[in-house]
Protein backbone atom coordinates (compact mmCIF):
# COMPACT_ATOMS: atom_id res chain seq x y z
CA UNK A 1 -1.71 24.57 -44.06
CA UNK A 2 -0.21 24.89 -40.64
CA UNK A 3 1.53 22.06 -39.08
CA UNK A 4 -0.16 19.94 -36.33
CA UNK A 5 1.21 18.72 -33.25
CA UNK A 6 1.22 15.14 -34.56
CA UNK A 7 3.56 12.17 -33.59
CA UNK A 8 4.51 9.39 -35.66
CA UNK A 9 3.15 7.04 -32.83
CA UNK A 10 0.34 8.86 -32.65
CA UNK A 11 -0.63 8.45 -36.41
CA UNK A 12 0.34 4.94 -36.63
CA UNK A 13 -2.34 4.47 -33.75
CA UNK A 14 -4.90 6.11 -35.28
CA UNK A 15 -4.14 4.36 -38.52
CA UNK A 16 -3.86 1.01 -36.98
CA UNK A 17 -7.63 2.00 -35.01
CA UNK A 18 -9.37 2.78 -38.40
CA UNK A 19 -7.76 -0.12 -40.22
CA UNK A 20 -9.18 -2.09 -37.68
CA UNK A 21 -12.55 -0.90 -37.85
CA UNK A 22 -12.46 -0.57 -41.81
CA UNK A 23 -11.45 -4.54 -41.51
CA UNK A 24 -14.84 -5.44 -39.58
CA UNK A 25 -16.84 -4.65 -42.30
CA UNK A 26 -19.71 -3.07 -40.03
CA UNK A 27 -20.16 1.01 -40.36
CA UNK A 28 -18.81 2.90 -37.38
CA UNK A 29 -22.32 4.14 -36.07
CA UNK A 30 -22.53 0.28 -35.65
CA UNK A 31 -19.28 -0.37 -33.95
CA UNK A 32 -19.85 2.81 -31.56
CA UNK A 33 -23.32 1.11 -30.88
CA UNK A 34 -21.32 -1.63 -29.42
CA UNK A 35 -19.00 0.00 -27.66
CA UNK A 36 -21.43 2.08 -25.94
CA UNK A 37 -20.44 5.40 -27.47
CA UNK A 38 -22.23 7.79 -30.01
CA UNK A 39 -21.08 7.99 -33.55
CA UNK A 40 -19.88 11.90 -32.64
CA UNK A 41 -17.04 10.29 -30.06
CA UNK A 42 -15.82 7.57 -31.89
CA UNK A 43 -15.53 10.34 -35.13
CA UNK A 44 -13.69 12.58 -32.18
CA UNK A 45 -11.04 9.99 -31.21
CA UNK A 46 -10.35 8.83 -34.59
CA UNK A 47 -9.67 12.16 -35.74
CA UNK A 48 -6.88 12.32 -32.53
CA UNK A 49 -9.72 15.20 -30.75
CA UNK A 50 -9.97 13.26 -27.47
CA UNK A 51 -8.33 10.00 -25.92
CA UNK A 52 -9.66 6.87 -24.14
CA UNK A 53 -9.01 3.99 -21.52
CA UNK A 54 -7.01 1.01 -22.06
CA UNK A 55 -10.39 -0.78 -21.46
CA UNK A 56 -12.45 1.35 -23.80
CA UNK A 57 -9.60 0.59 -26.55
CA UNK A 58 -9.45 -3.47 -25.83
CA UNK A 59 -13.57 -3.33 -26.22
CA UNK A 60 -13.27 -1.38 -29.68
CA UNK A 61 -10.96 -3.71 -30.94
CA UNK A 62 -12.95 -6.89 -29.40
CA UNK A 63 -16.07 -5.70 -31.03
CA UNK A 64 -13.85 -5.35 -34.54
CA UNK A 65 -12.29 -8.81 -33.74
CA UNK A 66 -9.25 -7.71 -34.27
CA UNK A 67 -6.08 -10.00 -34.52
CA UNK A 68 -4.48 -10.92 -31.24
CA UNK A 69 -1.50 -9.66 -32.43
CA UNK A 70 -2.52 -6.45 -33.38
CA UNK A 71 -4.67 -5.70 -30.60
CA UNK A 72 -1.76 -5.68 -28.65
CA UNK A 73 0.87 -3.64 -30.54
CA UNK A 74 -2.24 -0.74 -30.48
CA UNK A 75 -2.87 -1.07 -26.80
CA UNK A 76 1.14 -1.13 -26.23
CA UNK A 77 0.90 2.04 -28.34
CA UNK A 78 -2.07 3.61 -26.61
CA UNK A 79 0.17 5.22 -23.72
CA UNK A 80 2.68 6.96 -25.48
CA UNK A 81 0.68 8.21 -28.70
CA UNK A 82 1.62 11.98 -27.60
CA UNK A 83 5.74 10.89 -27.11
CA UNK A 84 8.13 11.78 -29.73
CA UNK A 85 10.77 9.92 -31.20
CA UNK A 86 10.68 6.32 -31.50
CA UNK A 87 13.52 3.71 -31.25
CA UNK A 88 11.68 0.54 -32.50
CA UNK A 89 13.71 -2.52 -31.66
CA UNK A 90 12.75 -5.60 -34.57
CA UNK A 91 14.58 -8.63 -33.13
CA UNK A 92 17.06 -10.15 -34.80
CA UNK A 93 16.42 -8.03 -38.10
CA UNK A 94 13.80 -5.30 -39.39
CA UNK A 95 10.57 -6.85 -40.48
CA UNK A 96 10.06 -7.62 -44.53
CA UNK A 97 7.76 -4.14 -44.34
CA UNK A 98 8.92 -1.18 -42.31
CA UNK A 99 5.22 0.12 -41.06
CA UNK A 100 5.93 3.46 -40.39
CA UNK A 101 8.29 3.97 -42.94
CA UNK A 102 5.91 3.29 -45.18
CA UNK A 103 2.83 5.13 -43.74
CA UNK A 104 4.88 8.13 -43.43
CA UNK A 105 6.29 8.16 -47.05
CA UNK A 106 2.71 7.67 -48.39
CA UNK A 107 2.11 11.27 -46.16
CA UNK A 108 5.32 12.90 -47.52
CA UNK A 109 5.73 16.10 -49.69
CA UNK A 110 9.47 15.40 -49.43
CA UNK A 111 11.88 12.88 -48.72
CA UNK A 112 15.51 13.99 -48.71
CA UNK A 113 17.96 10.85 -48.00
CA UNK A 114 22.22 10.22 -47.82
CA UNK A 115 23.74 7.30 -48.39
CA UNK A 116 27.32 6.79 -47.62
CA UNK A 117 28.06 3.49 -48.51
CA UNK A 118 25.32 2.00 -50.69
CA UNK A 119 21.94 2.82 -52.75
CA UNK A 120 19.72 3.30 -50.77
CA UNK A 121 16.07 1.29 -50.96
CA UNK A 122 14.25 3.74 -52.53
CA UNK A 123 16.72 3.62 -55.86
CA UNK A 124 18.29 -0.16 -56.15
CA UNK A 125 17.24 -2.44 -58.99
CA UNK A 126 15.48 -5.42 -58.69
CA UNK A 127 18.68 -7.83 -59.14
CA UNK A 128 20.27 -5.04 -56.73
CA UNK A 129 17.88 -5.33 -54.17
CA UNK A 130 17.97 -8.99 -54.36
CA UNK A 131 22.13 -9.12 -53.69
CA UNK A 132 21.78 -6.78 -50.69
CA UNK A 133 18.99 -8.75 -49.31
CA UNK A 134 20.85 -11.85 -49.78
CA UNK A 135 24.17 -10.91 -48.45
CA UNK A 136 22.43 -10.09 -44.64
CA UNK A 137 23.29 -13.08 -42.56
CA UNK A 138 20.03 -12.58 -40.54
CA UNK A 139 17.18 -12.08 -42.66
CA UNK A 140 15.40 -15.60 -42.13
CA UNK A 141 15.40 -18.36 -44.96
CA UNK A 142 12.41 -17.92 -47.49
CA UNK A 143 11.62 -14.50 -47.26
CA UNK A 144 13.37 -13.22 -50.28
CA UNK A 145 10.70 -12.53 -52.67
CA UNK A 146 8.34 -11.42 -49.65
CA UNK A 147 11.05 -8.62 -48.91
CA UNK A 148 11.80 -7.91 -52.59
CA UNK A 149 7.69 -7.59 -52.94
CA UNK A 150 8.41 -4.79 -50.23
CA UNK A 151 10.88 -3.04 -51.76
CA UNK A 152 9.36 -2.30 -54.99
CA UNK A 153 6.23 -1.54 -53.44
CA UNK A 154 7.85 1.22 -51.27
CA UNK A 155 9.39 1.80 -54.37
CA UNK A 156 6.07 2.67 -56.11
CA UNK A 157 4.56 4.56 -53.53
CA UNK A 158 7.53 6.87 -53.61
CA UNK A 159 7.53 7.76 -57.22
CA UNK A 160 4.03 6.95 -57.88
CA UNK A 161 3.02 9.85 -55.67
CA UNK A 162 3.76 13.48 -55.80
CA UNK A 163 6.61 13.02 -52.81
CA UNK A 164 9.77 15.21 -54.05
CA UNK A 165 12.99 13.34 -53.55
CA UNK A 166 16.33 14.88 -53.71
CA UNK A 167 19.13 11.67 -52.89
CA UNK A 168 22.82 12.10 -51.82
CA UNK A 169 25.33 9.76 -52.12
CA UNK A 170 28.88 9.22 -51.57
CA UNK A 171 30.94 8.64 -54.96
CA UNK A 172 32.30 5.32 -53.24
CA UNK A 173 28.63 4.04 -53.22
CA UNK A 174 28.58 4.02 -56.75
CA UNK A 175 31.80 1.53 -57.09
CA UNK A 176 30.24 -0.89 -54.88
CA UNK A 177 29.49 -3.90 -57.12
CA UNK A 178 26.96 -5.50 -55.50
CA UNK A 179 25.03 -8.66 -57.48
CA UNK A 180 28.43 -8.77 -59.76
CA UNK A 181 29.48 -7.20 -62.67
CA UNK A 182 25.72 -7.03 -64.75
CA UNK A 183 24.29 -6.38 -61.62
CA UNK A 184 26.48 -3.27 -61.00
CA UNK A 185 25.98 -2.08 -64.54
CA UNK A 186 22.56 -2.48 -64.59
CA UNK A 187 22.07 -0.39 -61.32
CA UNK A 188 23.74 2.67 -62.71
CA UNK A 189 21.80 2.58 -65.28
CA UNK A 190 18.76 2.40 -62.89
CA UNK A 191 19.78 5.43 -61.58
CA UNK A 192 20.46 7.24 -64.77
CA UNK A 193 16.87 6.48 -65.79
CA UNK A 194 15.71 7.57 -61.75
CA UNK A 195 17.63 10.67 -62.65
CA UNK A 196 15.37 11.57 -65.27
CA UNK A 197 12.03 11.56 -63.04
CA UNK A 198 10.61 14.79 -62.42
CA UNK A 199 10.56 14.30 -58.69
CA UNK A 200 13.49 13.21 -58.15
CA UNK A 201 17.21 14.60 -58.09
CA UNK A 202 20.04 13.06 -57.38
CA UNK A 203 23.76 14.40 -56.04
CA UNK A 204 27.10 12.31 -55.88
CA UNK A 205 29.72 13.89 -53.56
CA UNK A 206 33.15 13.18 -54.65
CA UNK A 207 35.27 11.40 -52.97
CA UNK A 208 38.19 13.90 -53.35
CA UNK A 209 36.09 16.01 -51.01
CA UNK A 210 37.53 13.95 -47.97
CA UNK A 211 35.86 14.79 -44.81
CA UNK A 212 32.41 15.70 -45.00
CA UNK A 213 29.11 16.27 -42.76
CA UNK A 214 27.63 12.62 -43.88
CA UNK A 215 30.27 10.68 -42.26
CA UNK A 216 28.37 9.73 -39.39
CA UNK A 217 25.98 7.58 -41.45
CA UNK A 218 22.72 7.42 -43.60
CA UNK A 219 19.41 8.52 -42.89
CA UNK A 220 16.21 9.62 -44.25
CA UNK A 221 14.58 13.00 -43.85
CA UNK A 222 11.15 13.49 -44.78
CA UNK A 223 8.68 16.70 -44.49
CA UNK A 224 4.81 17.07 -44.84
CA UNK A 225 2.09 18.97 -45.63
CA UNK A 226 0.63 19.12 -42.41
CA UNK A 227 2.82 17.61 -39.71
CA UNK A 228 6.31 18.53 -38.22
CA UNK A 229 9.34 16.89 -40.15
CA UNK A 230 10.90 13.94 -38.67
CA UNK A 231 14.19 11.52 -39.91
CA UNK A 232 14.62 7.96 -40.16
CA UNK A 233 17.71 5.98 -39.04
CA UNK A 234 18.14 2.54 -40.04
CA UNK A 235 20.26 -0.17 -38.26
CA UNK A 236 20.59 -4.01 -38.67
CA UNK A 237 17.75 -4.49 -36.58
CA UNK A 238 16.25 -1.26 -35.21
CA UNK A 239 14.81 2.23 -36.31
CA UNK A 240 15.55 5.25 -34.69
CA UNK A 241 12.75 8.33 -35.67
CA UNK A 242 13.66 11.46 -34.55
CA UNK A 243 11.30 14.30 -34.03
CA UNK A 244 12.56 16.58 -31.40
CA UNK A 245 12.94 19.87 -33.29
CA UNK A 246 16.85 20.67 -32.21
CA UNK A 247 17.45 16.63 -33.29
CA UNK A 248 15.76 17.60 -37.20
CA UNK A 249 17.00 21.03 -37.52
CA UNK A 250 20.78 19.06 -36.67
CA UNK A 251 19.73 16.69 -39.79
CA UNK A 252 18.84 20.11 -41.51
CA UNK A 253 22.44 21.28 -41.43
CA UNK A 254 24.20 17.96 -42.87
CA UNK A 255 21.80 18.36 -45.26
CA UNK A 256 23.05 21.78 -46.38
CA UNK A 257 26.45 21.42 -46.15
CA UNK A 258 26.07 17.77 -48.67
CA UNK A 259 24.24 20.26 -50.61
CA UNK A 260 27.56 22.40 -50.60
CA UNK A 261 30.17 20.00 -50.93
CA UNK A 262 27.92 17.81 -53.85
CA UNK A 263 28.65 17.77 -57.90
CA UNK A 264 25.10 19.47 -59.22
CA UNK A 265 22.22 17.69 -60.73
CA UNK A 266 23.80 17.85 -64.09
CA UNK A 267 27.48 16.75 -62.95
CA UNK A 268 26.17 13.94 -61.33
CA UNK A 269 24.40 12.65 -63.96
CA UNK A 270 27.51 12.84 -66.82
CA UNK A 271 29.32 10.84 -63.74
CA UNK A 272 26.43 8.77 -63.72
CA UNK A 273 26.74 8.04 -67.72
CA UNK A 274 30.99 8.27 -67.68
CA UNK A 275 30.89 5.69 -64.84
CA UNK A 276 28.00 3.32 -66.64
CA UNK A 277 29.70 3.91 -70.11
CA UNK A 278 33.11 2.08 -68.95
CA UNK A 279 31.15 -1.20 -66.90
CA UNK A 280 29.67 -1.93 -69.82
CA UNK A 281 32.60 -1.84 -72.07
CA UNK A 282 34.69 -3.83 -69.38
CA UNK A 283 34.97 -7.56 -69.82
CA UNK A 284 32.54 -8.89 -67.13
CA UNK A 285 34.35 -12.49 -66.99
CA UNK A 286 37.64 -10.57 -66.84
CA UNK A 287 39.27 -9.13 -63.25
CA UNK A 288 38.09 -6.35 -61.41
CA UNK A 289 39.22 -2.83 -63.79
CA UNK A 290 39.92 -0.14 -61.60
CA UNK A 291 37.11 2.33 -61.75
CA UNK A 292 37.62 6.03 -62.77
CA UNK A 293 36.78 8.60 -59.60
CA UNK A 294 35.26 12.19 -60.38
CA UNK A 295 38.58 13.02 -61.09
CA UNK A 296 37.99 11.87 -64.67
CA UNK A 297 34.92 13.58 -65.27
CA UNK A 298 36.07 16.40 -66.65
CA UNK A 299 33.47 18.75 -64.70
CA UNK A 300 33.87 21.74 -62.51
CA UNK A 301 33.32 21.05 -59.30
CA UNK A 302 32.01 23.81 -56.87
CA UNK A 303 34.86 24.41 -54.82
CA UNK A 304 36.96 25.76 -58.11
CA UNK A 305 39.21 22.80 -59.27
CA UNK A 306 37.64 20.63 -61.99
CA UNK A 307 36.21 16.60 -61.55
């Protein structure tokens, strides 16, 4: 299927515009009565085939009583539905559901992601997820369990679906005990189980590579059937969504060289079990043990010396 000239504003709008019509509970030869229109034009701009006025958009979403709130975000939208790239600015922190995040992963074939300093989302255990969450100094009191609720549902949509997921991440991510001791051994063993799934693979680079392509920072890469591939960037409390085509194909070549300088599939997962085989023999109530690098796994690595 060929790709369309599609934005990720663009589909949120439309999104957001059926949602709110689906949410009135009246058919939409009904709700084009109202406006004025016939059932063919409101089919036409739903489908992204022909535009409309601020006014005509603020009368569709009167007639559908939509929320205050959301009747404005889709008429602040409205203008720039044919703009790429996105820098969405949250406030003090990013909201307890990314959006578009989410509505674009639901879309994916693929979702390729690096992480140089933690697990990312889409992999961390419950208990995980719950230490990360708690250790951000601005994610407002009493929202724990709404953003943990979040995370496993993005979570589900990711492996529940047929979305192919290849994850990178830094060896030094791995040593990060976040939660604590059972914490940290119970999230490798999260992502020795992860490992296993069909759709996804994951790929340590060492830390005796040194320099490499992902130092610049994490991100999230994702591709579809129809639509032109765009790449997330997460901050404390913004997104930046790329999807100028020089910006993605840049993304492209980090991707390639991690690919390069990365243990394989199989080496990352007997790193995986060497690494979660010595937490759990080390006494938890005991001082931090120093924790074995690839050096001690024992595999060859593809630049000719052995792990």
């Amino acid at each position: 299927m060929p790709q369309r000239c599609s934005t990720a504003r663009g589909r949120e709008f439309g999104e957001g515009v059926r949602a709110a019509i689906k949410a009135s509970g009246m058919p939409a030869r009904r709700v084009a009565e109202l406006v004025g229109w016939q059932e063919a034009k409101l089919s036409d701009f739903l489908n992204g085939k022909i535009g409309c006025t601020e006014t005509e958009l603020a009368l569709l979403l009167g007639v559908c009583r939509t929320a205050v709130e959301e009747r404005d975000r889709l008429l602040n939208l409205l203008p720039e539905t044919y703009v790429k790239g996105w820098w969405q600015q949250h406030g003090s922190c990013v909201p307890v559901r990314l959006r578009t995040l989410v509505q674009n992963v639901a879309a994916a074939k693929t979702l390729t992601t690096w992480h140089p300093y933690g697990i990312p989302v889409f992999l961390q255990s419950v208990d995980h997820l719950r230490a990360a969450i708690s250790a951000c100094p601005n994610v407002p009191d009493g929202e724990m369990d709404r953003r943990v609720k979040a995370g496993q549902e993005l979570q589900e949509l990711l492996f529940g679906g047929g979305v192919q997921c290849a994850v990178y991440l830094h060896e030094q991510a791995l040593h990060l005990p976040v939660g604590g001791h059972d914490v940290h051994v119970g999230q490798v063993h999260h992502l020795l189980l992860m490992a296993v799934r069909s759709n996804v693979t994951i790929r340590i680079l060492p830390t005796a590579v040194g320099a490499h392509a992902g130092m610049s920072g994490a991100f999230t890469q994702l591709t579809f059937p129809a639509y032109e591939p765009l790449v997330f960037l997460e901050h404390e409390n913004s997104t930046l969504i790329q999807e100028d085509k020089t910006a993605v194909e840049s993304y492209q070549e980090i991707v390639r060289s991690l690919d390069r300088s990365s243990l394989n599939e199989e080496q990352s997962k007997t790193m995986l079990l060497q690494l979660g085989e010595r937490l759990s023999a080390a006494d938890s109530s005991g001082p931090a043990r120093h924790l074995p690098g690839a050096l001690a796994a024992g595999v060859p690595f593809p630049g000719g010396y052995r792990l």
